[in-house]
Protein backbone atom coordinates (compact mmCIF):
# COMPACT_ATOMS: atom_id res chain seq x y z
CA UNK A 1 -79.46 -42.36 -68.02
CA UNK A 2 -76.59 -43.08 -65.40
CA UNK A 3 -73.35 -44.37 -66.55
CA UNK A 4 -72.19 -47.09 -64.85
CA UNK A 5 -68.55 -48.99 -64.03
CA UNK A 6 -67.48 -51.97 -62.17
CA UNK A 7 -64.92 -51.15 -59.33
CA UNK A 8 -64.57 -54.88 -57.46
CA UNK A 9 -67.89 -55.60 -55.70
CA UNK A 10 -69.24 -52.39 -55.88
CA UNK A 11 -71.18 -50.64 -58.75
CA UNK A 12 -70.14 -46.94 -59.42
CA UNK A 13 -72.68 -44.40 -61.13
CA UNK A 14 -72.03 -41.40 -62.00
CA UNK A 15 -74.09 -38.58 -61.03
CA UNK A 16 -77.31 -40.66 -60.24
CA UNK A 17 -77.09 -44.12 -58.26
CA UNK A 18 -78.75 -46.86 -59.51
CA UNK A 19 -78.05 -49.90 -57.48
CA UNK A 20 -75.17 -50.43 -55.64
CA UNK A 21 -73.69 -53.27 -53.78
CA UNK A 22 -72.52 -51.13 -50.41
CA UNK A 23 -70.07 -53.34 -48.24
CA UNK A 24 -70.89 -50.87 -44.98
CA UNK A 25 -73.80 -49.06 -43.64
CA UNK A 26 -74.30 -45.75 -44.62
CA UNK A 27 -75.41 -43.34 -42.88
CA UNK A 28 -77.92 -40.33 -44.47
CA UNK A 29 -77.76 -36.62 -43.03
CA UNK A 30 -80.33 -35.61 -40.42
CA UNK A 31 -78.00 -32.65 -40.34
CA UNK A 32 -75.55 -30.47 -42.03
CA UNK A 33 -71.99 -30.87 -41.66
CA UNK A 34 -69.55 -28.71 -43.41
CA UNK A 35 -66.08 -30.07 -44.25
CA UNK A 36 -63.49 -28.03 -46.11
CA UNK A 37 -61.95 -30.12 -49.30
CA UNK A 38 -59.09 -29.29 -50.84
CA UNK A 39 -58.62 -30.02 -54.48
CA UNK A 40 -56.20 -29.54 -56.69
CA UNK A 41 -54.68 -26.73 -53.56
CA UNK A 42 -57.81 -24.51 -53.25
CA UNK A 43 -60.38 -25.18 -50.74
CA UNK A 44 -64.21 -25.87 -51.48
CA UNK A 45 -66.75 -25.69 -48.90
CA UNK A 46 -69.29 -28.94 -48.80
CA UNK A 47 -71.87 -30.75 -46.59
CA UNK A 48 -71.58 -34.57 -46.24
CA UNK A 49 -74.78 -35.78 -47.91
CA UNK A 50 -74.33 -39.13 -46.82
CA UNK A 51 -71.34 -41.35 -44.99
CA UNK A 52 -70.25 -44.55 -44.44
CA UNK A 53 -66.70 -46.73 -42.50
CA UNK A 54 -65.92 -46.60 -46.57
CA UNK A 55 -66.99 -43.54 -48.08
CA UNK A 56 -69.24 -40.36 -48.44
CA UNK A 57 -70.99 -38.07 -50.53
CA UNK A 58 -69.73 -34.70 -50.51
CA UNK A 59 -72.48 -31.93 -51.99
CA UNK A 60 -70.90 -28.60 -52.94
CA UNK A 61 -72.58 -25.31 -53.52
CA UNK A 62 -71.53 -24.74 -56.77
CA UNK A 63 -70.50 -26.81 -59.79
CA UNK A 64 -66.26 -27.65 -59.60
CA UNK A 65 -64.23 -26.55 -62.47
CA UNK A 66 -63.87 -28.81 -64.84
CA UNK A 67 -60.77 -31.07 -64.23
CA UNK A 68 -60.47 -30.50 -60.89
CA UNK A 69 -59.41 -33.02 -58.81
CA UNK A 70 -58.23 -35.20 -61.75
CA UNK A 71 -55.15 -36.82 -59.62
CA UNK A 72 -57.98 -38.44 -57.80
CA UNK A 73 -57.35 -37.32 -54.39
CA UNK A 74 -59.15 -34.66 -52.12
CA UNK A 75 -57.80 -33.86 -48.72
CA UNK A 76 -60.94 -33.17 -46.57
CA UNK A 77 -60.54 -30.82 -43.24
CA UNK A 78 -62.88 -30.65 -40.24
CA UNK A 79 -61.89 -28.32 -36.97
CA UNK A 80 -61.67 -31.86 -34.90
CA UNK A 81 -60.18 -34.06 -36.86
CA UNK A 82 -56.60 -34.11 -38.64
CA UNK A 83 -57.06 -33.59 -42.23
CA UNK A 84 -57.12 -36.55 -44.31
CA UNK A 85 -56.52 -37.48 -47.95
CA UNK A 86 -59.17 -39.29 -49.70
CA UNK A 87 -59.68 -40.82 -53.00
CA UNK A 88 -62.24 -39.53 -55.52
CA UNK A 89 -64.40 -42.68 -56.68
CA UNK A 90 -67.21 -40.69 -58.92
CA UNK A 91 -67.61 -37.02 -59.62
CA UNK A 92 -70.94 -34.89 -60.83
CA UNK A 93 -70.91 -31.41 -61.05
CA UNK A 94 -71.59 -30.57 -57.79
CA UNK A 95 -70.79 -33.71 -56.02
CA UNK A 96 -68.19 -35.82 -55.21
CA UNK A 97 -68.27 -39.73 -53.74
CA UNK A 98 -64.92 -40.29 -51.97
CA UNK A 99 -63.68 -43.49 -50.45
CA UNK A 100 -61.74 -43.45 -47.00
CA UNK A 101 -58.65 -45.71 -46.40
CA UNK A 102 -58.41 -47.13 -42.63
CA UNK A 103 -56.09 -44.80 -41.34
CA UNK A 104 -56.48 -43.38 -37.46
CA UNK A 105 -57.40 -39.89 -39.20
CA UNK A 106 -59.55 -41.53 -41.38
CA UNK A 107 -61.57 -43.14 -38.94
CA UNK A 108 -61.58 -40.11 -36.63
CA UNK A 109 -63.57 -37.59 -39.59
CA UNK A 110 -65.71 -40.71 -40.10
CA UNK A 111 -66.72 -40.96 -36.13
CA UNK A 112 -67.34 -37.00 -36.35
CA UNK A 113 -69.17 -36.96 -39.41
CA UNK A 114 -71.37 -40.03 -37.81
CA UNK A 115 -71.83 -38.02 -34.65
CA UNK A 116 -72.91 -34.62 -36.36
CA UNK A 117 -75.06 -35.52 -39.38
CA UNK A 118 -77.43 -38.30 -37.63
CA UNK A 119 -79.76 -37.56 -35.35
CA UNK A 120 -79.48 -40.57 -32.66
CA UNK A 121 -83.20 -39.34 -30.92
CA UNK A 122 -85.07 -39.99 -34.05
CA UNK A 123 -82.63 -43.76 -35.15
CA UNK A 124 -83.37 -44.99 -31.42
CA UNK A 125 -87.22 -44.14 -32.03
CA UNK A 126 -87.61 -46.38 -35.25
């Protein structure tokens, strides 16, 4: 069974997602995008599962120590974008849910992540 917390308006579950009360669309991967995050000063590979103007799901190959990441923050890296810092909102083994502030890097990994994980052919089709 998921364990779940309060954060504001939002419900957060860990590891599997109930229900949840999302204040911006969010966007599922037609595609893979890989970002570099850095926890805790060593760099994990990941795909972005799913994003959002808020947030994303970050999937990682394989599980992350334990206790990494515990100051909360993950500083995510993509070849286009200027890296930006990002707060942890839920962990799972092998996944991470991050939230994005509004800065002018944030918003920049969010337009690239948009662009490279959704296939725009098949959204204008439905």
């Amino acid at each position: 069974m998921a364990q779940t917390a309060t954060a504001g308006s939002r419900s957060v579950v860990s590891a599997t997602r109930v229900h949840e009360h999302r204040e911006w669309p969010r966007y599922s991967a037609d595609r893979v995008l890989t970002l570099s995050a850095s926890l805790d000063g060593k760099a994990y590979l990941c795909t972005v599962a799913d994003v959002s103007l808020g947030g994303a799901r970050l999937i990682f190959e394989e599980d992350l120590p334990t206790g990494t990441g515990s100051d909360g923050r993950v500083e995510l890296q993509h070849p286009e974008a200027e890296p930006v810092i990002c707060e942890t909102i839920w962990r799972a083994p092998r996944e991470l849910g991050i939230q994005f502030d509004f800065s002018e890097e944030s918003l920049g990994l969010i337009s690239i992540c948009v662009r490279n994980i959704v296939d725009h052919d098949a959204q204008a089709d439905t």
